[in-house]
N, C-alpha and C. Protein backbone atom coordinates (compact mmCIF):
# COMPACT_ATOMS: atom_id res chain seq x y z
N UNK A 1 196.98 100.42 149.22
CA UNK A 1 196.87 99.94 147.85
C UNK A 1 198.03 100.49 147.04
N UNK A 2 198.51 99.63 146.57
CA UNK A 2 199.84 100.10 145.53
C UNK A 2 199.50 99.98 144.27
N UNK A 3 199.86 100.47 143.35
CA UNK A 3 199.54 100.24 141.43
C UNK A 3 201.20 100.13 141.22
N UNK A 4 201.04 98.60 140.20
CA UNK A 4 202.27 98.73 139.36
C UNK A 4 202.53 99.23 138.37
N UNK A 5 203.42 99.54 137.40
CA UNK A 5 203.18 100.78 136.63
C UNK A 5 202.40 100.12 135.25
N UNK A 6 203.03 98.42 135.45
CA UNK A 6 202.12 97.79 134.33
C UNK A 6 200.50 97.79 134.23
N UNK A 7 199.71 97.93 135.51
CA UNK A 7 198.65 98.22 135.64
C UNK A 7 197.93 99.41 134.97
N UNK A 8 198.00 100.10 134.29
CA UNK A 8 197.02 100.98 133.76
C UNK A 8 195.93 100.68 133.74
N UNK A 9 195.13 99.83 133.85
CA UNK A 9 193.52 99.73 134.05
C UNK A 9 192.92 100.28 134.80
N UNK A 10 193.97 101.03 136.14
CA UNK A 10 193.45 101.36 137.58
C UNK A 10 192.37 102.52 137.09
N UNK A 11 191.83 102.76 138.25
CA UNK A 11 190.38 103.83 137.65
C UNK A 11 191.31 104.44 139.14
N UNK A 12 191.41 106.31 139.08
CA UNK A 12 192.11 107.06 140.07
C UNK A 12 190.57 107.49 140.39
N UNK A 13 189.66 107.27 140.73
CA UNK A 13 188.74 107.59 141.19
C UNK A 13 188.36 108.11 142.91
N UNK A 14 189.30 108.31 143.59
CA UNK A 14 189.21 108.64 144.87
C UNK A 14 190.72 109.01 144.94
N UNK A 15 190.44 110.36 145.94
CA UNK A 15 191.57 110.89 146.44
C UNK A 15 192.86 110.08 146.73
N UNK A 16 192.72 108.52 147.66
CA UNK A 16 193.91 108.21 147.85
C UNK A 16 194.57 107.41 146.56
N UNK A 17 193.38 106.83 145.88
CA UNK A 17 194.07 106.47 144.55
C UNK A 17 195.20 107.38 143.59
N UNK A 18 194.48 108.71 143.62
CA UNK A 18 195.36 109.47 142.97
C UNK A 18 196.61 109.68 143.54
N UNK A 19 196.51 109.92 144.86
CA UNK A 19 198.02 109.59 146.01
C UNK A 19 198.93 108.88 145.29
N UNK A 20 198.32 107.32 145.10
CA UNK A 20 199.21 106.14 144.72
C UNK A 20 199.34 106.49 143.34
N UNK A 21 198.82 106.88 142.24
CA UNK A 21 199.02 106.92 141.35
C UNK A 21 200.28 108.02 141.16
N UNK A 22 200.48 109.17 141.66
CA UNK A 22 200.92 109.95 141.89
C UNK A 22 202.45 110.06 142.19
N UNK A 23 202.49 108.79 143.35
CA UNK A 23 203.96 108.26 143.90
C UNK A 23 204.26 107.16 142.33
N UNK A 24 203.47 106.44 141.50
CA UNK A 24 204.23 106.06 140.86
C UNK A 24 204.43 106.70 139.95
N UNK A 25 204.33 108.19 139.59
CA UNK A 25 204.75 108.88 138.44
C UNK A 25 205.70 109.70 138.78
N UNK A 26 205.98 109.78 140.17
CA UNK A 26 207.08 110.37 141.03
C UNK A 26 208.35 109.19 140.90
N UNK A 27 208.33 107.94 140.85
CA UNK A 27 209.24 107.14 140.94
C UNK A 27 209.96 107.15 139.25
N UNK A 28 209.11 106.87 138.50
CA UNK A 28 209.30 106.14 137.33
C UNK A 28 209.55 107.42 136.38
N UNK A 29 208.30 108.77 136.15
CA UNK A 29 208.74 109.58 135.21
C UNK A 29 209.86 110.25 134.69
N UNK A 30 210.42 110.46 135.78
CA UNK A 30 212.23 111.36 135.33
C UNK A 30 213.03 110.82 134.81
N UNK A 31 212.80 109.03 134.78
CA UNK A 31 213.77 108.08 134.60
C UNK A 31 213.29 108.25 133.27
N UNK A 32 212.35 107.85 133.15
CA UNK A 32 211.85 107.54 131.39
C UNK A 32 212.08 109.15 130.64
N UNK A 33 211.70 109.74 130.89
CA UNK A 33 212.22 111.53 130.33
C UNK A 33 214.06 111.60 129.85
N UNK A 34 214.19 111.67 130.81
CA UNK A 34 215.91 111.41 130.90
C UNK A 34 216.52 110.16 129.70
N UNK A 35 215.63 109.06 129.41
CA UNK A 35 215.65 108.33 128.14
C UNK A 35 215.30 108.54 127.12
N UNK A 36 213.84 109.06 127.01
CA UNK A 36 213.66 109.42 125.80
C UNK A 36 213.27 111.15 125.51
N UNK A 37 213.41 112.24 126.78
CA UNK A 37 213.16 113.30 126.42
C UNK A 37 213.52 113.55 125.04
N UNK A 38 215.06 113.49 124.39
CA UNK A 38 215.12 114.41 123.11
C UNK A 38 214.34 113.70 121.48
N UNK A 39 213.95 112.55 122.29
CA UNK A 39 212.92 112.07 120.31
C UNK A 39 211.90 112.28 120.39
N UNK A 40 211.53 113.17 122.02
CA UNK A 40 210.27 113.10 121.55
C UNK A 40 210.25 115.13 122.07
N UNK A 41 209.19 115.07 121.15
CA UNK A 41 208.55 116.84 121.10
C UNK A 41 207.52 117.60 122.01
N UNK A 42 207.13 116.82 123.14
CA UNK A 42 206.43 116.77 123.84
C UNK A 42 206.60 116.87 125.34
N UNK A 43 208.00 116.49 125.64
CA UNK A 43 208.82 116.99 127.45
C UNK A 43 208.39 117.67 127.75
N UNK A 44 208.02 119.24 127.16
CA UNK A 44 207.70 120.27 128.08
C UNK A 44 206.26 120.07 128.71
N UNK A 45 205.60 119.23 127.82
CA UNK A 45 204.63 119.71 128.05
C UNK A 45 203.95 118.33 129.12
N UNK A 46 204.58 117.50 129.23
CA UNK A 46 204.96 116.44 130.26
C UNK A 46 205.38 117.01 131.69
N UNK A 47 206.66 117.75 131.44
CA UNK A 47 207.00 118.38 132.69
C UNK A 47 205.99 119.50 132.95
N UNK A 48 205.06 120.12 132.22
CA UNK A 48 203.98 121.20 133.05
C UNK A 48 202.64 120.21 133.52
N UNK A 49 202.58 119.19 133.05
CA UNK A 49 201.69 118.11 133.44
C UNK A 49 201.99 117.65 134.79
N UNK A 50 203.29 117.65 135.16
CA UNK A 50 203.71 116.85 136.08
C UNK A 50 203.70 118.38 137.05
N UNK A 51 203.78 119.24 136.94
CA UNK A 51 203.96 120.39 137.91
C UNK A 51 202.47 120.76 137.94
N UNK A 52 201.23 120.50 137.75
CA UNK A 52 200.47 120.29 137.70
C UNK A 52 199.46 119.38 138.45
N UNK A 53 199.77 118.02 138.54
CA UNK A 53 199.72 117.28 139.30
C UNK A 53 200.34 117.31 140.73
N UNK A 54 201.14 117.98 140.81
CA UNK A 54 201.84 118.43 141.89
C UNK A 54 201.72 119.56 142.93
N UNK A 55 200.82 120.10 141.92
CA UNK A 55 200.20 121.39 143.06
C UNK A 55 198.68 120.80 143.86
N UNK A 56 199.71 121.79 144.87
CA UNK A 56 198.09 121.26 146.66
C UNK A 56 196.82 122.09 146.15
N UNK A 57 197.25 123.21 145.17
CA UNK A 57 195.80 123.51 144.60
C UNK A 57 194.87 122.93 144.00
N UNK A 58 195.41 122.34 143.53
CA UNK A 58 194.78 121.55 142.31
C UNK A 58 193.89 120.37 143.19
N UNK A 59 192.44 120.16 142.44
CA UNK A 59 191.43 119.38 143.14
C UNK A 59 191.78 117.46 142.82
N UNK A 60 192.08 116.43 143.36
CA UNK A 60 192.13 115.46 143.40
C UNK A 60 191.92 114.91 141.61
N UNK A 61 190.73 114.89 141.92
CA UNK A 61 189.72 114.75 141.07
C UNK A 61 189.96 115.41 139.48
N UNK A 62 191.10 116.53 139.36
CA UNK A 62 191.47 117.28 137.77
C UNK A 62 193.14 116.26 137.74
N UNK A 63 193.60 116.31 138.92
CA UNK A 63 194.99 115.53 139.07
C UNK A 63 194.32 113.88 138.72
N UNK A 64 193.57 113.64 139.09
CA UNK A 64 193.21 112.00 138.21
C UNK A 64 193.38 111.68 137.03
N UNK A 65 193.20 112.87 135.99
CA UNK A 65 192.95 112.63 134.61
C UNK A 65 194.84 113.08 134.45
N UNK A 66 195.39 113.21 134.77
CA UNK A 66 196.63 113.68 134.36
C UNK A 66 197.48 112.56 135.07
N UNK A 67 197.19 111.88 136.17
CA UNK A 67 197.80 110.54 136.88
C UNK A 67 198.15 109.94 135.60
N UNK A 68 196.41 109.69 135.45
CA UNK A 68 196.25 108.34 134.38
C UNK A 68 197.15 108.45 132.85
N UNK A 69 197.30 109.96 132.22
CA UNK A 69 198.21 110.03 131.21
C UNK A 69 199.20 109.63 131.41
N UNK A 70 200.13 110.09 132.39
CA UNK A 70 201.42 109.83 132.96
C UNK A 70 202.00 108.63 133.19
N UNK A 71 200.95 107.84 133.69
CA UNK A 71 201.15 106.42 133.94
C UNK A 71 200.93 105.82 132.91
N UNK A 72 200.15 106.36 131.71
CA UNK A 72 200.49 105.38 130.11
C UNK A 72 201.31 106.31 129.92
N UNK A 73 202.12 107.29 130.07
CA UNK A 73 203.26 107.67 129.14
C UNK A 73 204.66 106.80 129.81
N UNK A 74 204.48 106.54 131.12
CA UNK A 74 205.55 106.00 131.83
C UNK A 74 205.49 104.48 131.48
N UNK A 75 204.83 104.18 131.16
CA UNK A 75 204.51 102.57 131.16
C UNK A 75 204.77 101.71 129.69
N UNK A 76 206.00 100.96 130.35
CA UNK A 76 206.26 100.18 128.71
C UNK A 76 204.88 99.54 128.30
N UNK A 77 203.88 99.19 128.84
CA UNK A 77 202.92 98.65 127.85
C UNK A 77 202.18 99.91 127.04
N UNK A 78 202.12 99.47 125.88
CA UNK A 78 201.48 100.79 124.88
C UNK A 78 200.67 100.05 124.08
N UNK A 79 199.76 100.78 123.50
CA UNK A 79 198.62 100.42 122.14
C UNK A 79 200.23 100.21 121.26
N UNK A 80 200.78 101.26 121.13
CA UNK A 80 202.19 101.53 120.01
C UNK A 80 203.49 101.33 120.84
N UNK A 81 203.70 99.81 120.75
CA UNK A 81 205.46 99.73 121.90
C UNK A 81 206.28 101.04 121.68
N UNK A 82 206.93 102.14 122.26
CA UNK A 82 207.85 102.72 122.29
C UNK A 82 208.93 102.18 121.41
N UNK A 83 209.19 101.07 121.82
CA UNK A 83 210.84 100.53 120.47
C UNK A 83 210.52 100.50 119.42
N UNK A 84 209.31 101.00 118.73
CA UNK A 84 209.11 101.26 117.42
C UNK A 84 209.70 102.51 116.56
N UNK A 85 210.55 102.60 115.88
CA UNK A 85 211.07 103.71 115.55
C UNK A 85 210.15 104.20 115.05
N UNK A 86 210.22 105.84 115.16
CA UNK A 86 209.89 107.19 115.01
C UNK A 86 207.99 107.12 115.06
N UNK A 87 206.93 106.01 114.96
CA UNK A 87 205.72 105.53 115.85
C UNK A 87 205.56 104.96 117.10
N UNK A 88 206.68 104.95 117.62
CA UNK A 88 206.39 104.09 118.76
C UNK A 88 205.77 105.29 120.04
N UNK A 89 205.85 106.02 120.00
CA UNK A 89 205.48 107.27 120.91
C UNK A 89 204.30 108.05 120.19
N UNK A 90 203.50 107.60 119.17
CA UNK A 90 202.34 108.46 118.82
C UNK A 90 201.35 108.21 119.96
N UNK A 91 200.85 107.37 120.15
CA UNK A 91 200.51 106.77 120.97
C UNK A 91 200.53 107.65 122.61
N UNK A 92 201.16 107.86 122.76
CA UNK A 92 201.54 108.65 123.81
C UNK A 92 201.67 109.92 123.77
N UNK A 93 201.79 110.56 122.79
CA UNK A 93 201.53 111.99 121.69
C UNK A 93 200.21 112.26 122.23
N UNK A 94 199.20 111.21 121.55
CA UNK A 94 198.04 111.54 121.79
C UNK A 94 196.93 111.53 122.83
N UNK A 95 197.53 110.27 124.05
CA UNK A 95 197.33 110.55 125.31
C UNK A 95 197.27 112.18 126.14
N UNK A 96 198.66 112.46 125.40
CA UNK A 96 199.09 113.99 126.28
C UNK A 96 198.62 114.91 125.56
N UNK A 97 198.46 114.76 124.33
CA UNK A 97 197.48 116.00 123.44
C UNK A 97 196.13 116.04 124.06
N UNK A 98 195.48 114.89 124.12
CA UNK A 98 194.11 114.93 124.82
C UNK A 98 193.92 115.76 126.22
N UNK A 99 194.82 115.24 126.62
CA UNK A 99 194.27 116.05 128.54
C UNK A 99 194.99 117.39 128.48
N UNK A 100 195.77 117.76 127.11
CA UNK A 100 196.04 119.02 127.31
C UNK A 100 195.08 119.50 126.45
N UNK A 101 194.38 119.23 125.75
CA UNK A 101 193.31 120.36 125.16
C UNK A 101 191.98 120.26 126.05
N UNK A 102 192.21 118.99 127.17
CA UNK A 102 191.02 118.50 128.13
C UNK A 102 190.99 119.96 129.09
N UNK A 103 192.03 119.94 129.85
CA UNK A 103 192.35 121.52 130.48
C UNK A 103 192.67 122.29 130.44
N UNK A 104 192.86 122.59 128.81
CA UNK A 104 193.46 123.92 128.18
C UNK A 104 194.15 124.83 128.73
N UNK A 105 193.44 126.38 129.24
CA UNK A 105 194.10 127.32 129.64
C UNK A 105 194.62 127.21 131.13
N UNK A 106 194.04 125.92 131.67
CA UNK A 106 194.08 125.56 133.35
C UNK A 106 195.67 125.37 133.27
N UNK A 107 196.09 124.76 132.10
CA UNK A 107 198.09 124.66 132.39
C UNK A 107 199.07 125.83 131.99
N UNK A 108 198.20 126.58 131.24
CA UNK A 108 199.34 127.84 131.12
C UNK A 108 200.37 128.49 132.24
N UNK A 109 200.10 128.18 133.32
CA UNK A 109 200.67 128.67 133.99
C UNK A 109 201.94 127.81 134.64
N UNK A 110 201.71 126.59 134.26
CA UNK A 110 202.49 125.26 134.80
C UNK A 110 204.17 125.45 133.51
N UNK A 111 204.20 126.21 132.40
CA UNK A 111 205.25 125.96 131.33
C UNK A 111 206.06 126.94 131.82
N UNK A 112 207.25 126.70 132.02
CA UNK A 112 208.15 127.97 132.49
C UNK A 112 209.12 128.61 131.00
């Protein structure tokens, strides 16, 4: 099973889903960072999301809820299009605010 990145509806509900979800935030995220890292205030805390998702510690199932951010932060479809100046990324603000106050002290260790 593959997910396109336009797909966000996917539910990561089983281990290999999160796999796939996983490879497409591996393909697509660095590209989109590398575009818009400096307008937005929030990279770091994207890149400890993503180092996060990336650890073999981490249970399937906590990496699901952080897939699914990633893949609406990576994904031109938005509630708020991105080409909206200086709103177009709230939207995505608040995606990543959520699952970081979702696992709070669980990422401290992911920010270098």
């Amino acid at each position: 099973m593959s997910y396109e990145i336009d797909d966000i509806t996917k539910e990561f509900d089983t281990p290999e889903k999160v796999t796939e979800g996983e490879k497409v935030v591996e393909e697509k995220l660095w590209e989109k960072l590398e575009r818009v890292g400096k307008k937005i205030s929030f990279a770091k805390d994207i890149k400890a999301l993503y180092k996060y998702m990336t650890d073999p510690n981490v249970s399937w199932y906590r990496k699901s809820i952080v897939v699914g951010a990633l893949i609406y932060f990576i994904s031109p479809i938005d509630t708020v299009p991105d080409l909206a100046p200086l709103i177009g990324y709230l939207d995505d603000l608040g995606v990543i605010t959520a699952v970081l106050k979702f696992l709070g002290h669980e990422l401290m260790s992911y920010y270098e």
